[in-house]
C-alpha atoms as a PDB file:
ATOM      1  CA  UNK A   1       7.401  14.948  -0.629  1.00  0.00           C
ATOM      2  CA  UNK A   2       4.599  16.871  -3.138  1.00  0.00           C
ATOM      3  CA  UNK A   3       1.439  15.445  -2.597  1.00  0.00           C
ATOM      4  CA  UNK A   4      -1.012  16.202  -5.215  1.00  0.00           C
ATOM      5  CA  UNK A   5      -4.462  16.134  -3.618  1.00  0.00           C
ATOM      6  CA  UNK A   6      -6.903  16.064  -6.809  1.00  0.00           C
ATOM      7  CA  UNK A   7     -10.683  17.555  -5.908  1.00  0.00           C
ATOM      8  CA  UNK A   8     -13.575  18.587  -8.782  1.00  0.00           C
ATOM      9  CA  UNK A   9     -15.072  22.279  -7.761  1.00  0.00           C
ATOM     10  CA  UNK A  10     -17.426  20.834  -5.529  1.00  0.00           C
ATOM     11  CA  UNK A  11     -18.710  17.669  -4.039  1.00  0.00           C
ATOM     12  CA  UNK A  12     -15.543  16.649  -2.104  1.00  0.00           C
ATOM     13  CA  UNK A  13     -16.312  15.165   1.661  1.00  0.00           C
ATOM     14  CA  UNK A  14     -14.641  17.872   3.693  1.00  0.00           C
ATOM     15  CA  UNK A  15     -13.342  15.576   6.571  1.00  0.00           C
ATOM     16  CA  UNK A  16     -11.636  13.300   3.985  1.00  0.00           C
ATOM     17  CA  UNK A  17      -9.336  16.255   2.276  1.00  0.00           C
ATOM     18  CA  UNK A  18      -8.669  17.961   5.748  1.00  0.00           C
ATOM     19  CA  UNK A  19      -7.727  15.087   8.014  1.00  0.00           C
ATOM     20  CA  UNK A  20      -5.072  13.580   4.822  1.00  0.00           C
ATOM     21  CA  UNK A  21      -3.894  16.972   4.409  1.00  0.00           C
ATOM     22  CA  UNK A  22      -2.763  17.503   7.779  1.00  0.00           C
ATOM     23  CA  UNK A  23      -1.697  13.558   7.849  1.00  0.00           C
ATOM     24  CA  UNK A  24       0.527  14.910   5.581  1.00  0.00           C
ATOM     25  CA  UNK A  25       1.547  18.162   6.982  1.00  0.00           C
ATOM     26  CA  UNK A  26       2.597  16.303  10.307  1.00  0.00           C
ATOM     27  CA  UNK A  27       4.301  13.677   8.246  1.00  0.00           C
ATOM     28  CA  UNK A  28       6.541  16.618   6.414  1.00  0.00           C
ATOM     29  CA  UNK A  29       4.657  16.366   3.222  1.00  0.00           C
ATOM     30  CA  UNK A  30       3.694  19.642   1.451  1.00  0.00           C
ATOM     31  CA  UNK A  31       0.078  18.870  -0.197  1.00  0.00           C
ATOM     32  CA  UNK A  32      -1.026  21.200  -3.300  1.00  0.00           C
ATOM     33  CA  UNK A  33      -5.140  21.382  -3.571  1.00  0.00           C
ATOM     34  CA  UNK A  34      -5.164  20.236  -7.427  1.00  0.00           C
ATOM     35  CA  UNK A  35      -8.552  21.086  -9.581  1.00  0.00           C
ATOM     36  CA  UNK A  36     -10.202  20.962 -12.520  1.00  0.00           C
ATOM     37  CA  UNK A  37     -10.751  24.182 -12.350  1.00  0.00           C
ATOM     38  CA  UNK A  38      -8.432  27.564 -10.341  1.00  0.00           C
ATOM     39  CA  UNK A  39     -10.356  29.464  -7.606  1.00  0.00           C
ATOM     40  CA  UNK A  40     -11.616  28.172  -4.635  1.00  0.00           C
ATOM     41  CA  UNK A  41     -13.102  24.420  -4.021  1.00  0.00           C
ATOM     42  CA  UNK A  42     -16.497  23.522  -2.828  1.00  0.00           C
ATOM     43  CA  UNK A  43     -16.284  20.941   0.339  1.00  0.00           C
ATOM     44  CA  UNK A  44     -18.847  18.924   1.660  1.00  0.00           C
ATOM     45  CA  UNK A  45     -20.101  17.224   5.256  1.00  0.00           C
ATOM     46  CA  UNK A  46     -21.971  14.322   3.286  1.00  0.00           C
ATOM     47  CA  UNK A  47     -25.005  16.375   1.609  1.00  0.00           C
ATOM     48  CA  UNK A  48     -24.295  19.778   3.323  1.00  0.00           C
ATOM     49  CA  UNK A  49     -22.123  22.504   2.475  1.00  0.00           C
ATOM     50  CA  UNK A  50     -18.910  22.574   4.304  1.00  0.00           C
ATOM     51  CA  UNK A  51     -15.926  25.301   3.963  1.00  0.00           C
ATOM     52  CA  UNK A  52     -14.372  26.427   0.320  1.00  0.00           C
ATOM     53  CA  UNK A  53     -10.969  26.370  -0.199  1.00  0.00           C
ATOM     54  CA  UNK A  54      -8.642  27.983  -2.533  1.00  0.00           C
ATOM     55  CA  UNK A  55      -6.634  26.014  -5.344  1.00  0.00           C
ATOM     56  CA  UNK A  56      -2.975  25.856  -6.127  1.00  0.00           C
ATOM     57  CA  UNK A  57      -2.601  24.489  -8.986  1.00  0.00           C
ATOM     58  CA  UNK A  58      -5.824  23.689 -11.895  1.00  0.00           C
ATOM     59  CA  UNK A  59      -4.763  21.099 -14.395  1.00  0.00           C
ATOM     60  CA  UNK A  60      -4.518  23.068 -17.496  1.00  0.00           C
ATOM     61  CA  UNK A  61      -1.327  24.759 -14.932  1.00  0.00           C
ATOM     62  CA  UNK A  62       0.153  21.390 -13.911  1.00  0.00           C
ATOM     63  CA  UNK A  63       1.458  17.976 -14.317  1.00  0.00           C
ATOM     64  CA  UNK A  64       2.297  14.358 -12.700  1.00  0.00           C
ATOM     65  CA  UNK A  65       6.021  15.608 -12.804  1.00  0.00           C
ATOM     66  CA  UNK A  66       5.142  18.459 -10.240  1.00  0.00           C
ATOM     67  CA  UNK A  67       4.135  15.664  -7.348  1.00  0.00           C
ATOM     68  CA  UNK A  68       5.757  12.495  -5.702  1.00  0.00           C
ATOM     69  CA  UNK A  69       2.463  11.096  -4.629  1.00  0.00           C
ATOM     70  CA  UNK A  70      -1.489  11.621  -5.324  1.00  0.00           C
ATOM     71  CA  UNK A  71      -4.283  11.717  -2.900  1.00  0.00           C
ATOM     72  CA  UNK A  72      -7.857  11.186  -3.911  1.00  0.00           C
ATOM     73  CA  UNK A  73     -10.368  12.091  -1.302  1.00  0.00           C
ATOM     74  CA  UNK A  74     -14.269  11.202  -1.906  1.00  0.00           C
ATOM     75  CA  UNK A  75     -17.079  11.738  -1.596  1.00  0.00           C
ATOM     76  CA  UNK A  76     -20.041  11.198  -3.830  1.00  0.00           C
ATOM     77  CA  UNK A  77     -20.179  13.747  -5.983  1.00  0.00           C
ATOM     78  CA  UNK A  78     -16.439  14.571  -6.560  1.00  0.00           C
ATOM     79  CA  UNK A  79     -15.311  11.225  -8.113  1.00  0.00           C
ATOM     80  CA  UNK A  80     -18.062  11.905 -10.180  1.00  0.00           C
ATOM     81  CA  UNK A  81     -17.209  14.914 -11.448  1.00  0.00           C
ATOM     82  CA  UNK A  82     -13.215  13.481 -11.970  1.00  0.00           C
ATOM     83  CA  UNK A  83     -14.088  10.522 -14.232  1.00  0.00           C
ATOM     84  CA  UNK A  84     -16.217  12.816 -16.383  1.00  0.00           C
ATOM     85  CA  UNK A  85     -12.854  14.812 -17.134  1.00  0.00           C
ATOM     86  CA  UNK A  86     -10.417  13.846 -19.371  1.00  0.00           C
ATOM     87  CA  UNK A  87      -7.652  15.884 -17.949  1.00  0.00           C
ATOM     88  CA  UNK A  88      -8.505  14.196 -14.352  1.00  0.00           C
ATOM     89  CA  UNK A  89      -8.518  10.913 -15.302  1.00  0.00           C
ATOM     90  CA  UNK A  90      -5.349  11.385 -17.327  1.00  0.00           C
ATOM     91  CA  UNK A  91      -3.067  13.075 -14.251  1.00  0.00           C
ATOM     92  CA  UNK A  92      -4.417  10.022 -12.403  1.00  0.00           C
ATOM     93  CA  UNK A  93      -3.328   7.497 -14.601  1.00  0.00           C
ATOM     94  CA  UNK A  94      -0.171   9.232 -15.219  1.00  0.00           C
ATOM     95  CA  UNK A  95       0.798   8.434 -11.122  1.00  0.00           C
ATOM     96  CA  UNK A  96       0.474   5.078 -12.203  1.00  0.00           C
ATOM     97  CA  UNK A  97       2.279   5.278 -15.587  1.00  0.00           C
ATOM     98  CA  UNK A  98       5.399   6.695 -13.398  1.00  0.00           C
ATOM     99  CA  UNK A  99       4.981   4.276 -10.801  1.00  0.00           C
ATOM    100  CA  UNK A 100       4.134   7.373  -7.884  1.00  0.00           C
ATOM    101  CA  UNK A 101       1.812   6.203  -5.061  1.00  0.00           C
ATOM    102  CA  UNK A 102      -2.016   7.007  -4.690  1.00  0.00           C
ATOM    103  CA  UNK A 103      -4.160   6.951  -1.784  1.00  0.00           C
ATOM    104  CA  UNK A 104      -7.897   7.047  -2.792  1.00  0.00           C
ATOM    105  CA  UNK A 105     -10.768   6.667   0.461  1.00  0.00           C
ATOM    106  CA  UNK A 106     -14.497   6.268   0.271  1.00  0.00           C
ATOM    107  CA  UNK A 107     -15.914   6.905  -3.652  1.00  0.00           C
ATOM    108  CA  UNK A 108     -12.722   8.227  -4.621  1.00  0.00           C
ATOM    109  CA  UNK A 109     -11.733   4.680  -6.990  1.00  0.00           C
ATOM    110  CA  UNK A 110     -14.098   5.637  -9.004  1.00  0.00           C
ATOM    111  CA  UNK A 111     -11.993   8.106 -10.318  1.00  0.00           C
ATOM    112  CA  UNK A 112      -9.497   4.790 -10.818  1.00  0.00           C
ATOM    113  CA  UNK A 113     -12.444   2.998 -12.415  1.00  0.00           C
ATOM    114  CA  UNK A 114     -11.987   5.785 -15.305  1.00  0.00           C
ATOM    115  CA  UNK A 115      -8.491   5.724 -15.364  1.00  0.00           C
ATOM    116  CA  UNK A 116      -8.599   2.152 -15.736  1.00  0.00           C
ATOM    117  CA  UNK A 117      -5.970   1.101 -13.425  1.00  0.00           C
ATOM    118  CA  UNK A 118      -7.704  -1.479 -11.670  1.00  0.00           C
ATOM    119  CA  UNK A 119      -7.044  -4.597 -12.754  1.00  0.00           C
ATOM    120  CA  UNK A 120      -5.049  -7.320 -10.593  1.00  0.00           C
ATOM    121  CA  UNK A 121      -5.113  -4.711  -7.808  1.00  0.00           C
ATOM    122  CA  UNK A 122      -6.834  -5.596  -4.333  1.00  0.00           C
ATOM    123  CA  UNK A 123      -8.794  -2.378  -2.994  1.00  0.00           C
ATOM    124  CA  UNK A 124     -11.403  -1.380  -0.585  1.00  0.00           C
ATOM    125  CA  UNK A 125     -13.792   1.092  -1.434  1.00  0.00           C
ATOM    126  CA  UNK A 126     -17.260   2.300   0.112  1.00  0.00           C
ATOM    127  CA  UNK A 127     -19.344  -0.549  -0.700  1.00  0.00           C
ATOM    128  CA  UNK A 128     -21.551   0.802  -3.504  1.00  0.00           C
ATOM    129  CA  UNK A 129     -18.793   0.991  -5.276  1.00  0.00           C
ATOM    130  CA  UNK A 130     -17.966  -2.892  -5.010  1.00  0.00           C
ATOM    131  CA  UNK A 131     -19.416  -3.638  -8.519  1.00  0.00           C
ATOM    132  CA  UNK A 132     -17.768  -0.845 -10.317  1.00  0.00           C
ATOM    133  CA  UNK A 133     -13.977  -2.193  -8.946  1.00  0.00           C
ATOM    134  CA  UNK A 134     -14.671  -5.717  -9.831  1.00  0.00           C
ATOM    135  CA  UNK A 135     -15.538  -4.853 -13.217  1.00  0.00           C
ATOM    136  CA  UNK A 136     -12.734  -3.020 -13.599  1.00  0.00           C
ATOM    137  CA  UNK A 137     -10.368  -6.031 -12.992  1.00  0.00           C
ATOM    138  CA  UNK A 138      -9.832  -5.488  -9.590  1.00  0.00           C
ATOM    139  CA  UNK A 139     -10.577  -7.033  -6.133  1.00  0.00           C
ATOM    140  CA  UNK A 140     -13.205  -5.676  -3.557  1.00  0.00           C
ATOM    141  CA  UNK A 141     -11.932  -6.542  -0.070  1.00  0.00           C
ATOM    142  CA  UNK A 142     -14.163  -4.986   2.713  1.00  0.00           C
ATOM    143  CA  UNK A 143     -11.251  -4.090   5.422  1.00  0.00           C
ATOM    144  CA  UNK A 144     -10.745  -0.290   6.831  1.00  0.00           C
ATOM    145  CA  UNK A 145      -7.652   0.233   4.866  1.00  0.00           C
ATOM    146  CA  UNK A 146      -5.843  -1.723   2.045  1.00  0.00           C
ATOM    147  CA  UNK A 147      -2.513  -1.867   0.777  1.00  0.00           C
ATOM    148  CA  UNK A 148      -1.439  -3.270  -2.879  1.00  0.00           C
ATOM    149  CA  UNK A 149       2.053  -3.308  -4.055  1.00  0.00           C
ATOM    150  CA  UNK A 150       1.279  -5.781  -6.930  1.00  0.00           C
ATOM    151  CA  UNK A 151       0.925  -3.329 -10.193  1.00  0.00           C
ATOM    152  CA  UNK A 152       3.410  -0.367 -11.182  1.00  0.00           C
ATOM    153  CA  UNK A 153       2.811   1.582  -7.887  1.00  0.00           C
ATOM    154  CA  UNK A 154       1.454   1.175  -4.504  1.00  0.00           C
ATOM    155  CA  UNK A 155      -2.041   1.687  -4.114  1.00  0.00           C
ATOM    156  CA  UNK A 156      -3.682   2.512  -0.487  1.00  0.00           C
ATOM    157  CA  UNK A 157      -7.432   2.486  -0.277  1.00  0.00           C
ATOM    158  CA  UNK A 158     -10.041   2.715   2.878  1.00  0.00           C
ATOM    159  CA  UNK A 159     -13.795   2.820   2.766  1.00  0.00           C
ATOM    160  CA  UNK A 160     -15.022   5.794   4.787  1.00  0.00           C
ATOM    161  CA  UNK A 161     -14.344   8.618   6.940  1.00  0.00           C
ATOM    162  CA  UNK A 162     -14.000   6.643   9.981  1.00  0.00           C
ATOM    163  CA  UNK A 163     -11.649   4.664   8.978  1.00  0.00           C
ATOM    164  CA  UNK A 164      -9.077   7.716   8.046  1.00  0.00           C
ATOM    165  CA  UNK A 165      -7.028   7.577  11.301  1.00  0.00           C
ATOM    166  CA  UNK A 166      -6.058   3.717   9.532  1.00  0.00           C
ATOM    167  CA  UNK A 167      -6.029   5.645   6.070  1.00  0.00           C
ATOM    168  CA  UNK A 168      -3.472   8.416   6.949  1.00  0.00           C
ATOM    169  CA  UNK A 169      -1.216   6.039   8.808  1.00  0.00           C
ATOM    170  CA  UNK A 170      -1.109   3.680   5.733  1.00  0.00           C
ATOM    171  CA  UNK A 171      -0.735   6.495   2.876  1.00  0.00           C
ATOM    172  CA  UNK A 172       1.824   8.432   4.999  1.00  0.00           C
ATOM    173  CA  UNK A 173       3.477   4.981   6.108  1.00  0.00           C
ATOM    174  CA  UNK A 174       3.782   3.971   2.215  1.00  0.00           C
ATOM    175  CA  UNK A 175       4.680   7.345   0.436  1.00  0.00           C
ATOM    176  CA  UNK A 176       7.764   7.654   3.580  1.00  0.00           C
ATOM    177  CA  UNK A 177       8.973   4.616   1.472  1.00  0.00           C
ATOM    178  CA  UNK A 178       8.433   5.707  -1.852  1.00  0.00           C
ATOM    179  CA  UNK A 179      10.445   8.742  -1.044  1.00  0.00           C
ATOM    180  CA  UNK A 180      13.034   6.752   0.751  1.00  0.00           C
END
């Protein structure tokens, strides 16, 4: 399975991109670092600067058809960055379009805030972002990982890095059966 793994330049929480990505290694995935822009990302531990790493595909270069599923990690600062680009918040909405799963952890629904993909779905977030999801048509449940089947894909959410051992079991769990 080709799991796109969307991140802005900079801002992304380190510990939620590396722990999916080998979540998905181990589960016999092969994950592509996707970016608004090619070169090397900027990763985070909350406010300071973690490691950089390089790109494999930017989005001028690539497409929803090139992936099976989509992972968006969070942090603050790189959902941010996401909704404020068109081309982001269009190869996000296209995994919904084609009916392809998406994980999202932490601030990442913002990003599906944008994309405007929210509506009748149930989804956890961090909580700041509680507002923002329920405006969007959707439903804020505070649980460490949540599951929704009832829109065009299947949508996997979880609040915070420590609830990613529950995240990568649920995301790998769900794209195994979307591959299936």
């Amino acid at each position: 399975m080709r799991i796109a793994f969307l991140v802005a330049p900079e801002g992304v929480e380190q510990i939620e991109l590396t722990d999916p990505w080998q979540a998905a290694l181990d589960a016999d995935g092969t994950p592509r670092l996707v970016s608004t822009k090619p070169g090397r990302i900027q990763a985070f531990h909350h406010l300071d600067k973690g490691d950089t790493f390089a790109v494999d595909a930017d989005l001028d270069h690539t497409g929803v058809d090139d992936y099976d599923a989509l992972v968006l990690p969070g942090g603050v600062a790189n959902p941010d960055a996401l909704r404020m680009d068109e081309r982001a918040v269009a190869f996000v909405k296209g995994f919904f379009d084609a009916g392809k799963p998406v994980a999202a952890i932490c601030h990442a629904p913002w990003t599906l805030v944008e994309a405007d993909v929210l509506r009748g779905r149930t989804l956890t977030s961090w909580p700041s972002l509680r507002t923002d999801i329920r405006n969007a048509g959707g439903t804020w449940v505070d649980e460490q990982v949540a599951v929704c089947a009832d829109g065009p894909n299947t949508l996997v959410t979880s609040r915070k890095p420590g609830d990613l051992e529950a995240f990568c079991a649920a995301f790998t769990g769900e794209f195994a059966k979307a591959s299936a």
